[in-house]
N, C-alpha and C. Protein backbone atom coordinates (compact mmCIF):
# COMPACT_ATOMS: atom_id res chain seq x y z
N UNK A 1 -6.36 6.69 -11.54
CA UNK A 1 -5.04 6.39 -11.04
C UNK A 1 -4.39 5.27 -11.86
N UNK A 2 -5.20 4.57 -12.16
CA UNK A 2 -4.68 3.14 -12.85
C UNK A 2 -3.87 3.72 -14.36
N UNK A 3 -4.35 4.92 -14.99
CA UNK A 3 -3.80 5.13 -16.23
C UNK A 3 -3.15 6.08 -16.19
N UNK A 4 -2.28 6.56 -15.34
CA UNK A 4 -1.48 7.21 -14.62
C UNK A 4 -0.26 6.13 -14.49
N UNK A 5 -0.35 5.25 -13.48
CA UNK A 5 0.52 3.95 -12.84
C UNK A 5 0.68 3.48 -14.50
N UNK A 6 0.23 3.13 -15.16
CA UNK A 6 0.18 2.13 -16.65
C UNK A 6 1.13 2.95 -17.52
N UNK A 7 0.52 4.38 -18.05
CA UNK A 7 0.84 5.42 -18.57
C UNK A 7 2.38 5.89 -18.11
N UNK A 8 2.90 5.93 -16.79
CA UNK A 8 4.26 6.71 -16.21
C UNK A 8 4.89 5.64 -15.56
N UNK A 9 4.66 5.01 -15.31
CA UNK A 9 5.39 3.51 -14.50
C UNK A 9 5.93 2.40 -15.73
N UNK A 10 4.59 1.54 -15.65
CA UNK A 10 4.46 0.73 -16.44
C UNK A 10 4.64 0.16 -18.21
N UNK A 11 4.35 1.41 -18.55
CA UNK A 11 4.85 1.44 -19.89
C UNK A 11 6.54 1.59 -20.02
N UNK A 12 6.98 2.15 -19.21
CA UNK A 12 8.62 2.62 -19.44
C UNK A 12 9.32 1.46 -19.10
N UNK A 13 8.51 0.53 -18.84
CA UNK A 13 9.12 -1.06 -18.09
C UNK A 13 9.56 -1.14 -16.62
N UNK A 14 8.63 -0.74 -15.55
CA UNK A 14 8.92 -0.96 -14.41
C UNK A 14 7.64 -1.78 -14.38
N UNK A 15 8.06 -2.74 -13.40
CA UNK A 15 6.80 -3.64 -12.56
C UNK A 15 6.86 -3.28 -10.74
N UNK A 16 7.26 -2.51 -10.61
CA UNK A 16 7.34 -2.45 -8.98
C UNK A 16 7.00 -0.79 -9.23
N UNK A 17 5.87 -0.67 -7.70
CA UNK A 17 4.81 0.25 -7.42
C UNK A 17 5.34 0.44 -6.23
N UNK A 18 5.87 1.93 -5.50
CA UNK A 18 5.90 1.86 -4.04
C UNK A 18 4.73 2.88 -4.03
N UNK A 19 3.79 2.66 -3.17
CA UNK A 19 2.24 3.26 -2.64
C UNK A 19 2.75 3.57 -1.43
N UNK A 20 3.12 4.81 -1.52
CA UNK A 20 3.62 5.42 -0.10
C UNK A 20 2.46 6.66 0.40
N UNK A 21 2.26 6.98 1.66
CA UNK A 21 1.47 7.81 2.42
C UNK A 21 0.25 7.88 1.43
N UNK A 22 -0.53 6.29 1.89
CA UNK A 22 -1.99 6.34 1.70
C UNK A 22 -2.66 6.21 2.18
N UNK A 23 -2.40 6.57 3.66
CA UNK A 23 -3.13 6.66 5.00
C UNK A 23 -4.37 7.93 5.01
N UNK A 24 -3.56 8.95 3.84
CA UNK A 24 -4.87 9.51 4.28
C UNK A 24 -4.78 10.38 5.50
N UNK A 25 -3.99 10.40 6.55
CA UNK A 25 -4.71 11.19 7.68
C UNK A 25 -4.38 12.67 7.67
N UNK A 26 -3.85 13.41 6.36
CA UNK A 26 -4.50 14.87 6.43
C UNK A 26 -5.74 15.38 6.19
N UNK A 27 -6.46 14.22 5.52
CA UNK A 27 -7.98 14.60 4.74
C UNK A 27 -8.14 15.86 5.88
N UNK A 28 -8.58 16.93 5.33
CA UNK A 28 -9.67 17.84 6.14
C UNK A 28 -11.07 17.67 6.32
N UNK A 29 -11.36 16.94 5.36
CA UNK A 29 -13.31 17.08 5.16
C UNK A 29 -13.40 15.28 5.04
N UNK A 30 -13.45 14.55 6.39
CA UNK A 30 -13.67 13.23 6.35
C UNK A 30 -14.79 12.79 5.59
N UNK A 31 -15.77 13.89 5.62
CA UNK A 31 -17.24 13.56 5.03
C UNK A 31 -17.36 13.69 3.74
N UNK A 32 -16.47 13.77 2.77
CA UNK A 32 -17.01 13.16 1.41
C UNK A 32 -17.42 12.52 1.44
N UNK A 33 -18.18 12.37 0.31
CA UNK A 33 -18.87 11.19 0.14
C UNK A 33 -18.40 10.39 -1.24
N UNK A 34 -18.16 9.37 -1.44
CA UNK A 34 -17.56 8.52 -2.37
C UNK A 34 -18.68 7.86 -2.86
N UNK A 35 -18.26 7.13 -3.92
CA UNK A 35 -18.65 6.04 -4.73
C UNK A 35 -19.17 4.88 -3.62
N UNK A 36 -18.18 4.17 -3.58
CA UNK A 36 -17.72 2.84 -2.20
C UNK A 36 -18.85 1.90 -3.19
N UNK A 37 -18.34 1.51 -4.33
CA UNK A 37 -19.05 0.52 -5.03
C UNK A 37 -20.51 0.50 -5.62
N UNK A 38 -20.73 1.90 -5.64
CA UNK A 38 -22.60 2.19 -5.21
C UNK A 38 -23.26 2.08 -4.22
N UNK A 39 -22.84 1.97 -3.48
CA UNK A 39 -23.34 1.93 -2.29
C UNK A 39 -23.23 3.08 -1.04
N UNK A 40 -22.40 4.22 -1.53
CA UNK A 40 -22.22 5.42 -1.32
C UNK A 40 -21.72 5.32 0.38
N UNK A 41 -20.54 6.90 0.33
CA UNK A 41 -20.49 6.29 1.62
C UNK A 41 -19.66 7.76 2.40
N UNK A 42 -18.27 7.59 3.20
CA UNK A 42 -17.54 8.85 2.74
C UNK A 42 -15.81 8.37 3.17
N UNK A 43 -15.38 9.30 3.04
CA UNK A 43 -13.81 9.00 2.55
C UNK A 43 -12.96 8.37 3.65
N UNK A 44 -14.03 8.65 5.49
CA UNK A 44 -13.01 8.35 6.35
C UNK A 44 -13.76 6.90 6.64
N UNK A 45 -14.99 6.18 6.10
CA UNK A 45 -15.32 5.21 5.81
C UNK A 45 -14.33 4.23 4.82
N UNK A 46 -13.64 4.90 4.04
CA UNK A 46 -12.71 4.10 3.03
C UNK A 46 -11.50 3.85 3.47
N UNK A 47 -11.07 4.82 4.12
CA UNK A 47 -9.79 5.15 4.90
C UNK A 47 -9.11 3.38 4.87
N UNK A 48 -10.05 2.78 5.51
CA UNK A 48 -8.99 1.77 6.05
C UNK A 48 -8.69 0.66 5.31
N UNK A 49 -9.47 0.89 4.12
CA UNK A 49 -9.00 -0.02 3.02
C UNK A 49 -8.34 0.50 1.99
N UNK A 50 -7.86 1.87 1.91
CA UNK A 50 -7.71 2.68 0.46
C UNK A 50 -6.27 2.01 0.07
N UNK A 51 -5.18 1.41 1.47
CA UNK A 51 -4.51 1.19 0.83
C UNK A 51 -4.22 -0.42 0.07
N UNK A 52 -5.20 -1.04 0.49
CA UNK A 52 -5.80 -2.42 -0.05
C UNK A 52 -5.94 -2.06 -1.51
N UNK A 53 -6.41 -1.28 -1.55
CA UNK A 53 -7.16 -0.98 -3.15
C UNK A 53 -6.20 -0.35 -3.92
N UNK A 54 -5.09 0.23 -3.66
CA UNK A 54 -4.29 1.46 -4.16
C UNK A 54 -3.09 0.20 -4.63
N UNK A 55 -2.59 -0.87 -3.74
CA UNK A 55 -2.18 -2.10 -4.20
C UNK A 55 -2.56 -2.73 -5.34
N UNK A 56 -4.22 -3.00 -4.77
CA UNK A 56 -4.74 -3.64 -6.44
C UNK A 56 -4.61 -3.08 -7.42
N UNK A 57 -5.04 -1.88 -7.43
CA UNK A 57 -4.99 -1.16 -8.46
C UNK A 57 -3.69 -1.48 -9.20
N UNK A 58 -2.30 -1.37 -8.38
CA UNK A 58 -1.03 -1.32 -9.37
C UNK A 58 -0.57 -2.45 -9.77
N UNK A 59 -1.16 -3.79 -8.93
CA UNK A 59 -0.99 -4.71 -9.29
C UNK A 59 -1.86 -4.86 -10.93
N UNK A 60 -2.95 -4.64 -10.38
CA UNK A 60 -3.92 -5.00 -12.00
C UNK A 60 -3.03 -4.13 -13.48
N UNK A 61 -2.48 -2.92 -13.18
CA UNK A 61 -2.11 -2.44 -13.73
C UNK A 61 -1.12 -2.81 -14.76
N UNK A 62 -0.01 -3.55 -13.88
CA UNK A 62 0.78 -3.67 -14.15
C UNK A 62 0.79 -5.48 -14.77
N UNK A 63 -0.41 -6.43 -14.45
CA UNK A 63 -0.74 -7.39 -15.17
C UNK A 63 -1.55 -6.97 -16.35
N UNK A 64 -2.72 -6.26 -16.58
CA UNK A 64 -2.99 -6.04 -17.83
C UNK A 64 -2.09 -5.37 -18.98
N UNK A 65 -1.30 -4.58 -18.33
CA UNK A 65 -0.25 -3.98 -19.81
C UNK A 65 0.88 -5.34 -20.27
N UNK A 66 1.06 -6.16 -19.32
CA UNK A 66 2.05 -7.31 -19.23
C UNK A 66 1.51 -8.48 -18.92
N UNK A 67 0.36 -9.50 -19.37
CA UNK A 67 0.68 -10.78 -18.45
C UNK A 67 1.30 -11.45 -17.97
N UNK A 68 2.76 -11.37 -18.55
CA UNK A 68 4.07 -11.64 -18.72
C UNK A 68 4.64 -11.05 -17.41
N UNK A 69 4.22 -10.08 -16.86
CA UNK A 69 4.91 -9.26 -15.92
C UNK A 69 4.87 -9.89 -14.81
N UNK A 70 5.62 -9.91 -13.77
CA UNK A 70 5.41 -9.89 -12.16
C UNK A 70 5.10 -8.65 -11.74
N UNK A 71 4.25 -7.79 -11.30
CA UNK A 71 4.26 -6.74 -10.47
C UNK A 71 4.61 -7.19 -9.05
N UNK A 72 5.18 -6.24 -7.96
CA UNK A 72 6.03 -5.95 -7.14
C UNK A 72 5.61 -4.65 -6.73
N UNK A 73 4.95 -4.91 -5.59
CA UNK A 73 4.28 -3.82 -4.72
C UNK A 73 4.50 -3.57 -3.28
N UNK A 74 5.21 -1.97 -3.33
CA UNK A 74 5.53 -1.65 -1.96
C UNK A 74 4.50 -0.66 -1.04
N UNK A 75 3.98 -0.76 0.19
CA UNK A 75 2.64 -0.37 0.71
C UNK A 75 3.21 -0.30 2.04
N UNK A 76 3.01 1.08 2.40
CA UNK A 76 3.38 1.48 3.95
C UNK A 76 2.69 1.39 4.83
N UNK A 77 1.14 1.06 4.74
CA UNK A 77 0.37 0.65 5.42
C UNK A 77 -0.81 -0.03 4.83
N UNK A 78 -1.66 -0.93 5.28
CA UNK A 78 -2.32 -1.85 4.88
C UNK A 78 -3.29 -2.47 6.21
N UNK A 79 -4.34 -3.19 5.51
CA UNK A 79 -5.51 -3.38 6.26
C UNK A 79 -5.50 -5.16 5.81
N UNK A 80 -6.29 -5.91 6.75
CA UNK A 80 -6.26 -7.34 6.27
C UNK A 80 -6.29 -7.24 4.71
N UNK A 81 -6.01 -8.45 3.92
CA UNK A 81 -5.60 -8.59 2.93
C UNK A 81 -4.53 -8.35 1.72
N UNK A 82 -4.03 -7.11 2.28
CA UNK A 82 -3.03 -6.54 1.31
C UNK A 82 -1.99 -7.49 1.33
N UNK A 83 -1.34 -8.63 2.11
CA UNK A 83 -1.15 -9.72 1.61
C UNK A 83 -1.09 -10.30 0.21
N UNK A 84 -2.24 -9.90 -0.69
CA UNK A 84 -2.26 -10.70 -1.50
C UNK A 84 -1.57 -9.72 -2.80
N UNK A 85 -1.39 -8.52 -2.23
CA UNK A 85 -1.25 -7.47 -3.18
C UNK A 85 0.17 -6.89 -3.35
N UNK A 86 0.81 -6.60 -2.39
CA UNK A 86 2.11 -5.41 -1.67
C UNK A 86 2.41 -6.40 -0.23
N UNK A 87 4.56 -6.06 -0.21
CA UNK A 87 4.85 -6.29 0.66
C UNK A 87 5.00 -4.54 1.70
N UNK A 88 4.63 -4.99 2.80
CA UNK A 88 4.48 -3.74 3.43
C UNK A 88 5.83 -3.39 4.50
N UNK A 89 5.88 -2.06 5.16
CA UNK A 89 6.99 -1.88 5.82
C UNK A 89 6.18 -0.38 6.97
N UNK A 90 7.30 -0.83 7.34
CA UNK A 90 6.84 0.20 9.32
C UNK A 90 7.16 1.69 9.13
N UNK A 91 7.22 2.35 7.65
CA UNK A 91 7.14 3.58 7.55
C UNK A 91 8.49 4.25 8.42
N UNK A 92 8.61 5.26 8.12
CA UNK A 92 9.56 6.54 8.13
C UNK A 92 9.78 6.27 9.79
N UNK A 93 11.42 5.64 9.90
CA UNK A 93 12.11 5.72 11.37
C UNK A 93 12.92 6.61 11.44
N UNK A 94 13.46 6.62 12.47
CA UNK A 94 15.01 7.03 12.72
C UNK A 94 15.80 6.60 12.77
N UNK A 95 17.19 6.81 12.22
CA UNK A 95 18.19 5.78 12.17
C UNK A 95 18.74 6.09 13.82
N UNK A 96 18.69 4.87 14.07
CA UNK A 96 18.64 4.73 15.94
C UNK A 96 18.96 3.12 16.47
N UNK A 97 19.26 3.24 17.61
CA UNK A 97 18.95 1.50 18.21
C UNK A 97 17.40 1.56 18.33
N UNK A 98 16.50 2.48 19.07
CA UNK A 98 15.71 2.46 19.81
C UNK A 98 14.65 2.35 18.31
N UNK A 99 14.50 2.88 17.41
CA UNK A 99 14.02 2.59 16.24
C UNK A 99 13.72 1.33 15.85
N UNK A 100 15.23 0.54 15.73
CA UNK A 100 15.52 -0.75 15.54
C UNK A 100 14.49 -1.53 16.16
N UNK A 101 14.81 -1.82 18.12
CA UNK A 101 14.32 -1.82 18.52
C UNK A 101 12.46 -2.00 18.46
N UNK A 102 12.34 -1.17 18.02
CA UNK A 102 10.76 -1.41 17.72
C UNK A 102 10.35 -2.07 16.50
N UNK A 103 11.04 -1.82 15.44
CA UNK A 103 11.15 -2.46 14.56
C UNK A 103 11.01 -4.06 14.48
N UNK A 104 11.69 -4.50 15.09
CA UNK A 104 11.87 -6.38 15.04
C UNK A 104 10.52 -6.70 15.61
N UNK A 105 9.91 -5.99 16.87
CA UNK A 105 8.57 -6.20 17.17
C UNK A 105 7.61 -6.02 15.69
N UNK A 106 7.63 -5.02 15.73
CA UNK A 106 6.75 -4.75 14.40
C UNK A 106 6.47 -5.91 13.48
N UNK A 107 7.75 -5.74 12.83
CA UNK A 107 7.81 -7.26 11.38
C UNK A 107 7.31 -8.42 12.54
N UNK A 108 8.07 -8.58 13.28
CA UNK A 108 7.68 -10.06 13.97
C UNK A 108 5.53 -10.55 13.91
N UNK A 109 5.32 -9.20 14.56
CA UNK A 109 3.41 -9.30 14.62
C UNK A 109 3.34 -9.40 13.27
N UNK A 110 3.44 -8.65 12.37
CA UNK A 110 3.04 -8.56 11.03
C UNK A 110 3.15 -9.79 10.56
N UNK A 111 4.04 -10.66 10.73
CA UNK A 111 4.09 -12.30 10.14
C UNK A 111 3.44 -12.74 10.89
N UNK A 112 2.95 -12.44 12.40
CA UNK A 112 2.58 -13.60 12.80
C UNK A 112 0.95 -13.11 12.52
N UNK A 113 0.59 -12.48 12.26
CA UNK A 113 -0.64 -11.31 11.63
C UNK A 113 -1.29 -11.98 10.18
N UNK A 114 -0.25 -12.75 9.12
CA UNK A 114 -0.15 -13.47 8.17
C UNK A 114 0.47 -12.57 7.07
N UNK A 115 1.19 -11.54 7.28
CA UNK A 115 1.84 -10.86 6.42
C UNK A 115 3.47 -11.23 6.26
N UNK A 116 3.78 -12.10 4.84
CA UNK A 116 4.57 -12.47 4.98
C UNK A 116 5.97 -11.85 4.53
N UNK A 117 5.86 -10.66 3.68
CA UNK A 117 6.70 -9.73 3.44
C UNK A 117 6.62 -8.46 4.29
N UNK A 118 7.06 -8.10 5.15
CA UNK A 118 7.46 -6.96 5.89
C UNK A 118 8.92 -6.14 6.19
N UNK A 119 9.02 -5.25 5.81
CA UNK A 119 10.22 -4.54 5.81
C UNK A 119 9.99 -3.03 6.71
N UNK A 120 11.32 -3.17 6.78
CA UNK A 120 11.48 -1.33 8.02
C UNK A 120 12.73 -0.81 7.03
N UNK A 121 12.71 0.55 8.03
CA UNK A 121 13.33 1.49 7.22
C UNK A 121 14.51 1.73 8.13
N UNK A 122 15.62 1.62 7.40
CA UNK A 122 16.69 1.83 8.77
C UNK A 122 17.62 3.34 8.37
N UNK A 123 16.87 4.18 7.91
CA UNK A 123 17.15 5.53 7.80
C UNK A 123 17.72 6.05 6.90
């Protein structure tokens, strides 16, 4: 993935990554089995970090072709840490009050969660 992101992103001069629907929850066959560092494992075991990692990844990406660069990472869902990686957002609403509405809750936990970039989608 990384020479993909480097290769079609990064080289053309973008530093911003949006990592959208890496939740994962169509997998059919939870039970692959992965890498997971050598330590072997399976895919709905990874699930809840993939998009932790799918961050790093574009971040690293986008610092090794550039040290020079800022990368700028957008992540629709995230597990502790992605903080350090991608600002995240409350995924696909409706343009609505009642949307809204849930929304301000949302961002509000998320900061108080320690996530300090959070964004919604207002349709």
């Amino acid at each position: 993935m990384k020479k993909y992101v480097t290769g079609s992103l990064v080289a053309v001069g973008t530093n911003s990554i949006w990592n959208d629907n890496c939740e994962y929850d169509s997998l059919l066959d939870k039970d692959v089995i992965v890498d997971f560092d050598g330590k072997g494992g399976t895919i709905a075991q990874l699930k809840p970090i993939m998009s932790t990692l799918m961050s790093k990844l574009s971040n690293d990406a986008v610092k090794e072709h550039d040290a020079d660069m800022r990368p700028y990472s957008v992540c629709r869902s995230g597990s502790s840490g992605i903080q350090r990686y991608a600002q995240t957002w409350c995924g696909d609403n409706y343009t609505s009050w009642k949307s809204l509405k849930y929304n301000i809750p949302a961002i509000t936990g998320m900061g108080l969660s320690g996530q300090p970039n959070e964004g919604s989608y207002g349709g």
